[in-house]
N, C-alpha and C. Protein backbone atom coordinates (compact mmCIF):
# COMPACT_ATOMS: atom_id res chain seq x y z
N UNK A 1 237.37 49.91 137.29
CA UNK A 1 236.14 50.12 136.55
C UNK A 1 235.23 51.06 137.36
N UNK A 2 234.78 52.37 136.63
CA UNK A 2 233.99 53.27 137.48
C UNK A 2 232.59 52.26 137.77
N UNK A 3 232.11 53.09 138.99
CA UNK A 3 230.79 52.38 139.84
C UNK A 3 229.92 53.06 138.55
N UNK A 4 228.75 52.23 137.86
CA UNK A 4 227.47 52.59 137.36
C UNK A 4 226.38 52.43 137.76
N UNK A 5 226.28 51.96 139.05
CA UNK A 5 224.93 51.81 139.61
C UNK A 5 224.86 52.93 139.82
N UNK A 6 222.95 53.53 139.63
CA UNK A 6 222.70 54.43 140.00
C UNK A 6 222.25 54.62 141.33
N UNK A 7 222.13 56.09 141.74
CA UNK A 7 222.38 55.99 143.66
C UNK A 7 220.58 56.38 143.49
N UNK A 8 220.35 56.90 142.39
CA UNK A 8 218.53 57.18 142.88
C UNK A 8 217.89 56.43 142.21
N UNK A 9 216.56 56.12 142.41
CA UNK A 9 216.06 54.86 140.92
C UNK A 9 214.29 56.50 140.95
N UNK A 10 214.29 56.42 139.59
CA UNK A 10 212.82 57.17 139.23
C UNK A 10 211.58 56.57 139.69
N UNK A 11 210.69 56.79 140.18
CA UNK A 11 208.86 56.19 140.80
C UNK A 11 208.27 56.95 139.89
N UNK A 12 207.71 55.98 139.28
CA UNK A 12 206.36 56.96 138.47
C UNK A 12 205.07 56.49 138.70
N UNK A 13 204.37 57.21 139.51
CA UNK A 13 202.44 56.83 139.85
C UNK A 13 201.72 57.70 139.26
N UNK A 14 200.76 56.61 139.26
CA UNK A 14 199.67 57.07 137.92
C UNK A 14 198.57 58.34 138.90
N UNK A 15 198.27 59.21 138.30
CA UNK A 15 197.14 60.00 139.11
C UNK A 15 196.15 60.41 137.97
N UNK A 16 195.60 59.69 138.06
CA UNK A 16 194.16 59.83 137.03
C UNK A 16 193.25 60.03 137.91
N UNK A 17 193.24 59.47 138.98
CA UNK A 17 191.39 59.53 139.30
C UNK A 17 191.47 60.96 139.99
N UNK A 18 193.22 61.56 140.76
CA UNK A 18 192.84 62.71 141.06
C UNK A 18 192.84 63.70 140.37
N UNK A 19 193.51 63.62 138.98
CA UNK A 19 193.08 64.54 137.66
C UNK A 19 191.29 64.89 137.37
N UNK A 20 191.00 63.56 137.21
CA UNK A 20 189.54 63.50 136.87
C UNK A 20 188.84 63.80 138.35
N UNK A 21 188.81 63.92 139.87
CA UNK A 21 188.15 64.46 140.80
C UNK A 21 188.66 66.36 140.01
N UNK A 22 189.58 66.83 140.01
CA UNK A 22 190.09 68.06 139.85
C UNK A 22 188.78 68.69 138.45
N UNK A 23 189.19 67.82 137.47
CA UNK A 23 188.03 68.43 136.22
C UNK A 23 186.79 68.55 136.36
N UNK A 24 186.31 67.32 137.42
CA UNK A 24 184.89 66.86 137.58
C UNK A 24 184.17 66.06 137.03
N UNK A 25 185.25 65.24 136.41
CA UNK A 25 185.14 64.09 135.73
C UNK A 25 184.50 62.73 135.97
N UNK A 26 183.68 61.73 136.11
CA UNK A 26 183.80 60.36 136.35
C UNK A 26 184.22 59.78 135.13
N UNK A 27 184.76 58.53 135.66
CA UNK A 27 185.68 57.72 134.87
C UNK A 27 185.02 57.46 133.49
N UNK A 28 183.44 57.16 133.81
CA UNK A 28 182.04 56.79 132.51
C UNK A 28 181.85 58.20 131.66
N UNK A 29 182.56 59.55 132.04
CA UNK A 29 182.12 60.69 131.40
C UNK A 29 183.91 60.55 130.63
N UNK A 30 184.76 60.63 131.17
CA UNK A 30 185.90 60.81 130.39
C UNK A 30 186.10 59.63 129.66
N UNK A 31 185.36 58.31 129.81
CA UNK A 31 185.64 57.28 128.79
C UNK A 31 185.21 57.48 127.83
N UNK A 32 183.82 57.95 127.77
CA UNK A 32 183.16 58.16 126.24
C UNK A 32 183.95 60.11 125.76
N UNK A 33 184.26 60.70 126.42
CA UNK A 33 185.04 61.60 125.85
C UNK A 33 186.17 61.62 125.29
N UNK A 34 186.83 60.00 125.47
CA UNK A 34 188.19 59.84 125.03
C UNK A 34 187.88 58.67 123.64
N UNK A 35 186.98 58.35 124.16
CA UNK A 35 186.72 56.56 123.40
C UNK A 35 187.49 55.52 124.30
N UNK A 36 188.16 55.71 125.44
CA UNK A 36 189.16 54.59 125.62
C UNK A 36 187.94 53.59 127.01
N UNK A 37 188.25 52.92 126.64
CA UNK A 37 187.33 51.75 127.35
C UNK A 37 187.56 52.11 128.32
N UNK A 38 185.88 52.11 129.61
CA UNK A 38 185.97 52.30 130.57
C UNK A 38 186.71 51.83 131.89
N UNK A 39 186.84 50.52 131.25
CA UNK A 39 187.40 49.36 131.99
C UNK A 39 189.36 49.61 132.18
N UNK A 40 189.80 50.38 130.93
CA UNK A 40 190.86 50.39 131.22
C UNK A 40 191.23 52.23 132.24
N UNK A 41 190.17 53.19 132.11
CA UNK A 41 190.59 54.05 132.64
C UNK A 41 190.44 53.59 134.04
N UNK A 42 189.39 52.75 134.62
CA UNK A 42 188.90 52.39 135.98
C UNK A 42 190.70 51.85 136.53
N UNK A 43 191.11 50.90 135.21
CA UNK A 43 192.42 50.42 136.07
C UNK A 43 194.06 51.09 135.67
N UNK A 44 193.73 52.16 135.50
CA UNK A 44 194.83 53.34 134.88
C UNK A 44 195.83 53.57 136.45
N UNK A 45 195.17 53.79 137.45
CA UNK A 45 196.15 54.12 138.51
C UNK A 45 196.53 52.76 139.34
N UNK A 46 196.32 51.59 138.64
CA UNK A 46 196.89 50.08 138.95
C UNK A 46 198.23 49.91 138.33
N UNK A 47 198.22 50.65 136.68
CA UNK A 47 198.83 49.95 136.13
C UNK A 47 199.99 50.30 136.26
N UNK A 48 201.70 49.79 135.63
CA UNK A 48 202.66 50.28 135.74
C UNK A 48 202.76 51.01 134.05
N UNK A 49 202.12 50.06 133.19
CA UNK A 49 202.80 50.59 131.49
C UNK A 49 201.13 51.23 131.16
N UNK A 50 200.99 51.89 130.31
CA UNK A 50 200.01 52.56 129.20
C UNK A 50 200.14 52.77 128.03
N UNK A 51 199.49 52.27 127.22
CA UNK A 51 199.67 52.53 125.79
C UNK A 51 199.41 54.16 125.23
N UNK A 52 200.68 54.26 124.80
CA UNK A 52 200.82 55.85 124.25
C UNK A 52 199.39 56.01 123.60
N UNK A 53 198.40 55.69 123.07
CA UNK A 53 197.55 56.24 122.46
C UNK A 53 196.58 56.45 123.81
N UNK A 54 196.38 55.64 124.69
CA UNK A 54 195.69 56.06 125.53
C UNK A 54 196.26 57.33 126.86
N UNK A 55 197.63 57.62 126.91
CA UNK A 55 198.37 58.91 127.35
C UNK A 55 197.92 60.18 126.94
N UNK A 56 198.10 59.80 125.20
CA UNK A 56 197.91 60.93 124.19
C UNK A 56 196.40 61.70 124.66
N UNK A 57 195.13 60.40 124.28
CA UNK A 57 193.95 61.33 124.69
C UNK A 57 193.30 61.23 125.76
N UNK A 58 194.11 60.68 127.23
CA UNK A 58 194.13 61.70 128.76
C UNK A 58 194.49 63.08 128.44
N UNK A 59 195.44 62.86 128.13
CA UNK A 59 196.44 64.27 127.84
C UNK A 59 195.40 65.20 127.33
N UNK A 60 195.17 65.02 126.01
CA UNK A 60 194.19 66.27 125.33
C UNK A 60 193.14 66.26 125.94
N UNK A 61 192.50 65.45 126.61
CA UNK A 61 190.47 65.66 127.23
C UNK A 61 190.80 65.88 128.43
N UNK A 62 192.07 65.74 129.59
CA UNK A 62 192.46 66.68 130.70
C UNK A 62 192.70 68.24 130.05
N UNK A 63 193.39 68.49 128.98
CA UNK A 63 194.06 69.63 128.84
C UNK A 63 195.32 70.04 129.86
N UNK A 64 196.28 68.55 129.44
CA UNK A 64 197.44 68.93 130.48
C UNK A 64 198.79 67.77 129.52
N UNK A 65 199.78 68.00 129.99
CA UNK A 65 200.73 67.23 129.49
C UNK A 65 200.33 65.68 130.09
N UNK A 66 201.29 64.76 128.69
CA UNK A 66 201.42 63.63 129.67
C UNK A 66 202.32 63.53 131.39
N UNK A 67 203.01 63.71 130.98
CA UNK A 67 203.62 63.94 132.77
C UNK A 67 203.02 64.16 133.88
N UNK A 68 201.94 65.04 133.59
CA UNK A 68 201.12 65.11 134.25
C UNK A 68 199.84 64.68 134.90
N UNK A 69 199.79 63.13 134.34
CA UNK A 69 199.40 62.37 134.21
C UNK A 69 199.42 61.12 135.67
N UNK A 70 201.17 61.70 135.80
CA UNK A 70 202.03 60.77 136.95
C UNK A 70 202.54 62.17 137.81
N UNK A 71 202.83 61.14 138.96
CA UNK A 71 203.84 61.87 140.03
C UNK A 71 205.43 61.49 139.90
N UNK A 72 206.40 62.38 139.63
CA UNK A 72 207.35 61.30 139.38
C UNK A 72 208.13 61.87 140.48
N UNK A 73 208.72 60.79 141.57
CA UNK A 73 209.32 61.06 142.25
C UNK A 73 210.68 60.34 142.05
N UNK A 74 212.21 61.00 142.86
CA UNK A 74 213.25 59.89 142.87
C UNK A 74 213.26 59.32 144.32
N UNK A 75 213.84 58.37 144.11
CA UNK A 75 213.91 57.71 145.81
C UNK A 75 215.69 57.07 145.95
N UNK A 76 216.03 56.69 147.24
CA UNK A 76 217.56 56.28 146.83
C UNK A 76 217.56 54.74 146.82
N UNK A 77 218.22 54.58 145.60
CA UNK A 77 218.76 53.07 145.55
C UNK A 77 219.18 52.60 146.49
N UNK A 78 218.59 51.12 146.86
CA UNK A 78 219.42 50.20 147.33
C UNK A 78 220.41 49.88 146.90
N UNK A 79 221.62 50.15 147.78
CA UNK A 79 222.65 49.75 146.94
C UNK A 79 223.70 48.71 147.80
């Protein structure tokens, strides 16, 4: 039976607050520019999941892809 473990696993970290230092953003100016509660952008680079609607309008009120959103690095599996 071929080996399927994979030898790299994907990291994805959140970089919002250094998006928003880059625009000139505070978290209270891009919340009411997005509508998305302040409370959840404050804990955006905590979290591991995000709800696609709140991706979507980072995305458009940065003026950048979602991806860009995160750092995605690979690292090597423990194996």
């Amino acid at each position: 039976m071929p080996d399927i473990e994979p030898k790299y696993k994907l990291v994805v970290t959140p970089r919002l607050q250094e998006l928003l230092t880059e625009h000139g953003y505070s978290q209270t100016e891009i919340a009411r520019k997005t509508g998305i509660d302040q409370s959840i952008i404050s804990r955006f680079d905590q979290q591991s999941r995000h709800a696609d609607v709140v991706l979507f309008k980072l995305a458009a009120a940065l003026d950048c892809n979602i991806q860009d959103l995160f750092i995605i690095t690979y690292e090597k599996a423990d194996i």
